[in-house]
N, C-alpha and C. Protein backbone atom coordinates (compact mmCIF):
# COMPACT_ATOMS: atom_id res chain seq x y z
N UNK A 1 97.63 117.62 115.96
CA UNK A 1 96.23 117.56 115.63
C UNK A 1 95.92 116.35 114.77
N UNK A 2 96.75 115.71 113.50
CA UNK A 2 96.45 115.11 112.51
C UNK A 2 96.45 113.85 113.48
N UNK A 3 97.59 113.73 114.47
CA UNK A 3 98.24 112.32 115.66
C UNK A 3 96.31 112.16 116.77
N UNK A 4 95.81 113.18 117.08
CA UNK A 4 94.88 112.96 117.93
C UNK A 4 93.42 112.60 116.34
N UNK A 5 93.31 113.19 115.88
CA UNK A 5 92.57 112.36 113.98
C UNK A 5 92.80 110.90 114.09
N UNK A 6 94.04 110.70 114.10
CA UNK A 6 94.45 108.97 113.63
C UNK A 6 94.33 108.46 115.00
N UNK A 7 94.52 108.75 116.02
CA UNK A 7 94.05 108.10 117.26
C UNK A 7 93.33 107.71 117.46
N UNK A 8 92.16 108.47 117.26
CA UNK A 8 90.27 108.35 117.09
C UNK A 8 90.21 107.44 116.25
N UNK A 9 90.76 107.60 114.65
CA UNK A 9 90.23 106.47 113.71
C UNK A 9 90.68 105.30 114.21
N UNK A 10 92.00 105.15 114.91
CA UNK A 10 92.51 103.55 115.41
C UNK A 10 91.49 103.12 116.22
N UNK A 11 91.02 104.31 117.35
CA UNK A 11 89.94 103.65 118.24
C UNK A 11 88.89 103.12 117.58
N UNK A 12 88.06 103.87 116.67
CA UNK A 12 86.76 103.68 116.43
C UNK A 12 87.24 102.03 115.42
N UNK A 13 88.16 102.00 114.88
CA UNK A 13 88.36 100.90 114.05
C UNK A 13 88.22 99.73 114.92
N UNK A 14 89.13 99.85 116.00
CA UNK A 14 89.50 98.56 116.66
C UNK A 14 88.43 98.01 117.39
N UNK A 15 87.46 99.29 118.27
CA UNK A 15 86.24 98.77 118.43
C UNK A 15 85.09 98.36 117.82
N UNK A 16 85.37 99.01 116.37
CA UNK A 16 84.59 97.50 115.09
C UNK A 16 85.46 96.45 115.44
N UNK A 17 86.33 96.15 115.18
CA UNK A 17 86.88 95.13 115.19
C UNK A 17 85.99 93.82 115.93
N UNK A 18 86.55 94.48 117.41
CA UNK A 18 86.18 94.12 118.39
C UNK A 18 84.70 93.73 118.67
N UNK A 19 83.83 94.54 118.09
CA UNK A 19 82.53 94.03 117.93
C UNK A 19 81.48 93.07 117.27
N UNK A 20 83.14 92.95 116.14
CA UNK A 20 82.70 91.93 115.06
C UNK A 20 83.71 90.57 115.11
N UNK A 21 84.43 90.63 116.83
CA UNK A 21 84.59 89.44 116.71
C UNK A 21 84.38 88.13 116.87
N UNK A 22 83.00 88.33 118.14
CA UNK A 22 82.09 87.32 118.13
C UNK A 22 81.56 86.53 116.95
N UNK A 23 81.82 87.32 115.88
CA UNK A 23 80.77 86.68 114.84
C UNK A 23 81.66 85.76 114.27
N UNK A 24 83.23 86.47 114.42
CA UNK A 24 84.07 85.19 113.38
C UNK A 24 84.47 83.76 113.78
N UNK A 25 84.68 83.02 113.14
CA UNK A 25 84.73 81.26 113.58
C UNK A 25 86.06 81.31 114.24
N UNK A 26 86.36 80.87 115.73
CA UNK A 26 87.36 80.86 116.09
C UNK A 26 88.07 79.56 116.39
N UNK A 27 88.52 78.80 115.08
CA UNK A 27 88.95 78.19 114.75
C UNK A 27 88.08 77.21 113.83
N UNK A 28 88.55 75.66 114.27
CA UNK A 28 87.55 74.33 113.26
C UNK A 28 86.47 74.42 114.31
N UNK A 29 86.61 74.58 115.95
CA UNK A 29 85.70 74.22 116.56
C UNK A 29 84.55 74.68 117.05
N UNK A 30 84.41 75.94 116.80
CA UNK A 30 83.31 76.31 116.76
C UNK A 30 82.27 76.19 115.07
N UNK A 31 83.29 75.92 114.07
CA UNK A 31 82.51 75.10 112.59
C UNK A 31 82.32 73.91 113.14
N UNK A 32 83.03 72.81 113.63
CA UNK A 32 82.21 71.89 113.92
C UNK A 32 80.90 71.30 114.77
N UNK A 33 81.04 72.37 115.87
CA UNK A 33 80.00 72.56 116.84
C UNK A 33 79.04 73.22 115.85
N UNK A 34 78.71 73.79 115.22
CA UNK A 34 78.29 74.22 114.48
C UNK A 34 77.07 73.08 113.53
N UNK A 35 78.23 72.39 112.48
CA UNK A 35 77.90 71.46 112.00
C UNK A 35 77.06 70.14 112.52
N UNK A 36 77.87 70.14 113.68
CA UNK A 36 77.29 68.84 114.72
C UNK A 36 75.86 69.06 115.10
N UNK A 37 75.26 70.31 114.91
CA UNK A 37 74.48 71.40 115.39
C UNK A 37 72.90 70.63 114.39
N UNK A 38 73.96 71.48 113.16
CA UNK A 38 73.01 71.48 111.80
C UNK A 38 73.77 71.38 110.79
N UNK A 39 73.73 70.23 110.66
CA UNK A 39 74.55 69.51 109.51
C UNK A 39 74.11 70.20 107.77
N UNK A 40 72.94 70.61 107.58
CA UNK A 40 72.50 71.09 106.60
C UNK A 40 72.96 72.54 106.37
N UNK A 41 74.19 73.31 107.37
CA UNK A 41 73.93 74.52 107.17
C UNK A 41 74.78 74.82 106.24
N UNK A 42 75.00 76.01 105.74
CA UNK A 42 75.97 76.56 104.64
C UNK A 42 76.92 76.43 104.71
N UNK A 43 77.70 76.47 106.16
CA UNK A 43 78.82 76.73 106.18
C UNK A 43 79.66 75.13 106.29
N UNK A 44 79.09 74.25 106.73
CA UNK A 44 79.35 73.05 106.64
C UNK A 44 79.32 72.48 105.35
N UNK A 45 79.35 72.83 104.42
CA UNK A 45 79.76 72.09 103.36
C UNK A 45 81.04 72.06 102.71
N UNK A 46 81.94 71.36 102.81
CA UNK A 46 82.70 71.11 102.44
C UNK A 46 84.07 71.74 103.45
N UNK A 47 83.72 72.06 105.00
CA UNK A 47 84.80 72.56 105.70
C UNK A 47 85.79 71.75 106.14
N UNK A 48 86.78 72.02 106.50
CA UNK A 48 87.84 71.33 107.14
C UNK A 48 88.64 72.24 108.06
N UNK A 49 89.50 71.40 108.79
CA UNK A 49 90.26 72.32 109.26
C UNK A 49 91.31 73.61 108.28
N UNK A 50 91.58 72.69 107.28
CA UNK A 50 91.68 74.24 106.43
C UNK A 50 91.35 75.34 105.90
N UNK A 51 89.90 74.57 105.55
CA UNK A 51 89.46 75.64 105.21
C UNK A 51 88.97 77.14 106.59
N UNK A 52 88.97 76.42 107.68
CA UNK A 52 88.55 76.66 108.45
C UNK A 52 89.28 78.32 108.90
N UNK A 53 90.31 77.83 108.81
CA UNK A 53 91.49 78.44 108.61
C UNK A 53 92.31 79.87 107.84
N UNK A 54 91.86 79.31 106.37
CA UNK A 54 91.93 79.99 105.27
C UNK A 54 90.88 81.03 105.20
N UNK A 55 89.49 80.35 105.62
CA UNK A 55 88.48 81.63 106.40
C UNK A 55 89.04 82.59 107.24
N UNK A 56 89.73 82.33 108.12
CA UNK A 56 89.54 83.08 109.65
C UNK A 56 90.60 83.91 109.15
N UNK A 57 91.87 83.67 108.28
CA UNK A 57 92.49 84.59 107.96
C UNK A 57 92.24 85.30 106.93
N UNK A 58 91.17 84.93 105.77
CA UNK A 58 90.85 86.03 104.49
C UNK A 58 89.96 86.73 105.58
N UNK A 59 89.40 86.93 106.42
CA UNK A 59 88.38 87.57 107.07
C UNK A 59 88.89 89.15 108.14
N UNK A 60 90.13 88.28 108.29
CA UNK A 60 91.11 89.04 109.12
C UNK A 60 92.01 90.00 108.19
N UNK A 61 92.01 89.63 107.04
CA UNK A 61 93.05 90.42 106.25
C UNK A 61 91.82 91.65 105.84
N UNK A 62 90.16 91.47 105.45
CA UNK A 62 89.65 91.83 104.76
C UNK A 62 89.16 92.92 105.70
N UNK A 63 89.10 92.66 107.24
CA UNK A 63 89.07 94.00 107.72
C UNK A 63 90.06 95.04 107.82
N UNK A 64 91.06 93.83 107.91
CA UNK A 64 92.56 95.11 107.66
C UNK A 64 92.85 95.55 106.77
N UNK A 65 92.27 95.61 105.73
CA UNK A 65 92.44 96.17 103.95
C UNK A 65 91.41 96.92 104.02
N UNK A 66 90.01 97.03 105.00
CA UNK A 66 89.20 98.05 105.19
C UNK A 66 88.94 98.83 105.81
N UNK A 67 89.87 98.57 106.89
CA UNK A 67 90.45 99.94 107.52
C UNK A 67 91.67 100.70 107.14
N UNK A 68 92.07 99.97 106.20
CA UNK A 68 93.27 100.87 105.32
C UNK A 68 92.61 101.48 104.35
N UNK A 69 92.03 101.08 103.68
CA UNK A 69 90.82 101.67 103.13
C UNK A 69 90.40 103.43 103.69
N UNK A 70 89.73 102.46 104.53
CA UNK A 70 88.33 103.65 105.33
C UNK A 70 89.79 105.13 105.56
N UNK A 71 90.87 104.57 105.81
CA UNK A 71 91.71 105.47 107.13
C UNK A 71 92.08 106.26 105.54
N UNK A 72 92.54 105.92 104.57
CA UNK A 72 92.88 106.63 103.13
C UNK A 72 91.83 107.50 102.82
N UNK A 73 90.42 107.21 102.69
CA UNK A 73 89.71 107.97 102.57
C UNK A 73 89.43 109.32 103.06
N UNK A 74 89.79 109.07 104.63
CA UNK A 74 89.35 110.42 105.25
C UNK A 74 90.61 110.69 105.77
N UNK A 75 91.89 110.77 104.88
CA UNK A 75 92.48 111.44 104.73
C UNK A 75 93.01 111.88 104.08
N UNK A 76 92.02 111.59 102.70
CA UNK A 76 92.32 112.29 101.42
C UNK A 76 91.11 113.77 101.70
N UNK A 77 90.13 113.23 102.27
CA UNK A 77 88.96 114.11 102.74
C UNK A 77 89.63 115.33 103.99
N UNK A 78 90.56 114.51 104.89
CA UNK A 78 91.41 115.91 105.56
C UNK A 78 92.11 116.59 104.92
N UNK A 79 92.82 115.83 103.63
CA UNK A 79 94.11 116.78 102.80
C UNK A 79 93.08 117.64 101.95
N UNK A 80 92.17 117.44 101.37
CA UNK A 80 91.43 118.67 100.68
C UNK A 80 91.03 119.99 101.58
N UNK A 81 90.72 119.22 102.28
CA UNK A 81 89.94 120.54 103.54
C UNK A 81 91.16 121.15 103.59
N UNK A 82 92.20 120.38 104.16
CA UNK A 82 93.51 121.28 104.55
C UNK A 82 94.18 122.13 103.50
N UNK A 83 93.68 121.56 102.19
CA UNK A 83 94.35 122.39 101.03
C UNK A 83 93.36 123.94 100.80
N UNK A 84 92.21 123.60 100.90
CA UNK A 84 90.97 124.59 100.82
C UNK A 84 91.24 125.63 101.64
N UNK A 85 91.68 125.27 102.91
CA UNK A 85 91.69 125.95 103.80
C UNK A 85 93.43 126.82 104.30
N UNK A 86 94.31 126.56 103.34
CA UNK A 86 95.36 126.67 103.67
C UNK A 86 95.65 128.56 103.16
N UNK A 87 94.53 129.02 102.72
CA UNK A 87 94.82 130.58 102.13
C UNK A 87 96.22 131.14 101.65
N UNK A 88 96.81 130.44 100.41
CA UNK A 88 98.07 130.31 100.05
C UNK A 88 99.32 130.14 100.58
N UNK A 89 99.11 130.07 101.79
CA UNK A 89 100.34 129.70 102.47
C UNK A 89 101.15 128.15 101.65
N UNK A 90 102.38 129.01 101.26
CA UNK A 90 103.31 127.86 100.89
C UNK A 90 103.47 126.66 101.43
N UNK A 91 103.25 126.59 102.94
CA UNK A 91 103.80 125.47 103.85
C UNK A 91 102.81 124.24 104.03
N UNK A 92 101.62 125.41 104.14
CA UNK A 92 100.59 124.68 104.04
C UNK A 92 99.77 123.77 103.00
N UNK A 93 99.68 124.87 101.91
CA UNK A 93 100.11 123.66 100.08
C UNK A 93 100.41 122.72 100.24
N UNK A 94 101.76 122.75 100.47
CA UNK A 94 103.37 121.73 100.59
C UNK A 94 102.55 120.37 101.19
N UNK A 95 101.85 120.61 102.39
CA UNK A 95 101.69 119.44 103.97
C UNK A 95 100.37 119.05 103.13
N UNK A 96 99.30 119.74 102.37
CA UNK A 96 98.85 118.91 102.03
C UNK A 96 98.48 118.49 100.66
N UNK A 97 99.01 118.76 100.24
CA UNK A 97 99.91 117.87 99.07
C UNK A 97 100.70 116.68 99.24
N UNK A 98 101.53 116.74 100.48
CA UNK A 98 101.96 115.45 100.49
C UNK A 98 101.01 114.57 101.30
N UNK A 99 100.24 114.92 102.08
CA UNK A 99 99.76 113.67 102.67
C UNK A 99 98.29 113.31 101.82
N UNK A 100 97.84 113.91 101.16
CA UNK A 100 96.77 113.66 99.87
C UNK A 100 97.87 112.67 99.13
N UNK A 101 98.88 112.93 98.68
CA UNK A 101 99.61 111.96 97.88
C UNK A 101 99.86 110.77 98.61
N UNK A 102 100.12 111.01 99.90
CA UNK A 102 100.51 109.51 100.68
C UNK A 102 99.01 108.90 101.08
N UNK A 103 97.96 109.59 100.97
CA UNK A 103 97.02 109.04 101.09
C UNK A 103 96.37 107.99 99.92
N UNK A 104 96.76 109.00 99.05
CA UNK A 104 96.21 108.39 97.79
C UNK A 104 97.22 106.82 96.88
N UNK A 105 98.32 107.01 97.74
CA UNK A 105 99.30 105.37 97.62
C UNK A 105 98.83 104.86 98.67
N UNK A 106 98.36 105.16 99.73
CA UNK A 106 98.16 104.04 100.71
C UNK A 106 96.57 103.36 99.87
N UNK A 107 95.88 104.24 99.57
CA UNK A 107 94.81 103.48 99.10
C UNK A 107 94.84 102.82 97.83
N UNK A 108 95.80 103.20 97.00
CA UNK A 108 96.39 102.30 95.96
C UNK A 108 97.05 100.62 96.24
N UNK A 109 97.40 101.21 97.37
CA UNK A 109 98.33 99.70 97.94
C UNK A 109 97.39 98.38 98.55
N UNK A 110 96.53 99.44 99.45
CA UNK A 110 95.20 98.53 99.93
C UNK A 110 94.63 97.88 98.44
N UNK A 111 93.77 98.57 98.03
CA UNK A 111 93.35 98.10 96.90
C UNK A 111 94.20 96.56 95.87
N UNK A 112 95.19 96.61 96.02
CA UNK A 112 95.99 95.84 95.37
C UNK A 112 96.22 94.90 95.94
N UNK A 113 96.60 94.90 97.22
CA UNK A 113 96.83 93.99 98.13
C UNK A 113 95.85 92.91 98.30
N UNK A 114 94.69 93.67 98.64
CA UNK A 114 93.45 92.97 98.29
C UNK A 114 93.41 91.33 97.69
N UNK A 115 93.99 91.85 95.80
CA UNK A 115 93.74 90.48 95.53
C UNK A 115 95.20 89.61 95.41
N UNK A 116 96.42 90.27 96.21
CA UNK A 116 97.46 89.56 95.95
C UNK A 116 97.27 88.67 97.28
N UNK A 117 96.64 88.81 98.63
CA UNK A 117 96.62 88.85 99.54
C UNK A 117 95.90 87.37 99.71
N UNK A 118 94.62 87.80 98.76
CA UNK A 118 94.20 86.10 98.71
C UNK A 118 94.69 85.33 97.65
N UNK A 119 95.09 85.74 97.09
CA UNK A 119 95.83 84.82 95.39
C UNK A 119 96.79 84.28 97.00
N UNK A 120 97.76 84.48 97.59
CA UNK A 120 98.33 83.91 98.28
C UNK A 120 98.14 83.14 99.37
N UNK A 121 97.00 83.29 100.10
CA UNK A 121 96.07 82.59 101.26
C UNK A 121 95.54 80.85 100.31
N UNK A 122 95.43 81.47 98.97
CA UNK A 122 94.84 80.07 98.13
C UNK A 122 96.13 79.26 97.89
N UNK A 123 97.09 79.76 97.46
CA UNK A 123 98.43 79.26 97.13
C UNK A 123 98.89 78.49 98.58
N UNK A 124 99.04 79.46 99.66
CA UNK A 124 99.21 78.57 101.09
C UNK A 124 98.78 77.57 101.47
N UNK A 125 97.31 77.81 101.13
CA UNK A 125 96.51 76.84 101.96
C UNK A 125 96.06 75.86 100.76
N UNK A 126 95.71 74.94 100.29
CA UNK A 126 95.39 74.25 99.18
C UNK A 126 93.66 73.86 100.00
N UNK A 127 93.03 73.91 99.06
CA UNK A 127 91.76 73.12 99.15
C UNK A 127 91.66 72.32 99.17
């Protein structure tokens, strides 16, 4: 039951994904087409191919830290229900207790990752 839960959330995630990938710059050349476009716009100031770069992957990490996110959440929100609902059964306690706990490190880890994730994207990539 919990395997067909996380199935659904992979789907519904990936088809955000997927919906939001038109919007991201896929690579320098669509910033420069861009620029060549309208030289005055925001995003043309000061781009390069690195930065170009350093974008497309903080952008990429930042949905994947928000679907680690989102996926921690509602399954700290399944481990309560499951605890609520477990009518003292020992076994049942036990199962969700631990996955409230593994939920609650995975969203610890996201969270953290977060800013080690770009402290290192800046370190990689130099401006």
């Amino acid at each position: 039951m919990i395997k067909r839960y996380l199935l659904s959330i992979a789907l519904v995630l990936s088809f955000g994904i997927a919906a939001l990938s038109p919007a991201l710059p896929v690579g320098a050349t669509a910033i420069s087409q861009t620029c060549i476009d309208n030289p005055d716009a925001l995003i043309c100031k000061g781009t390069n191919d690195e930065n170009a770069v350093k974008n497309l992957i903080g952008t990429i990490v930042d949905l994947l830290l928000f679907g680690i996110g989102a996926l921690s959440v509602v399954m700290i929100i399944f481990s309560g229900i499951r605890y609520s609902t477990s009518m003292g059964d020992a076994n049942n306690i036990t199962k969700a207790k631990n996955s409230l706990m593994y939920a609650v490190i995975g969203l610890v880890v996201a969270l953290l990752a977060y800013p080690a994730v770009h402290w290192l994207i800046g370190v990689l990539i130099k401006d």
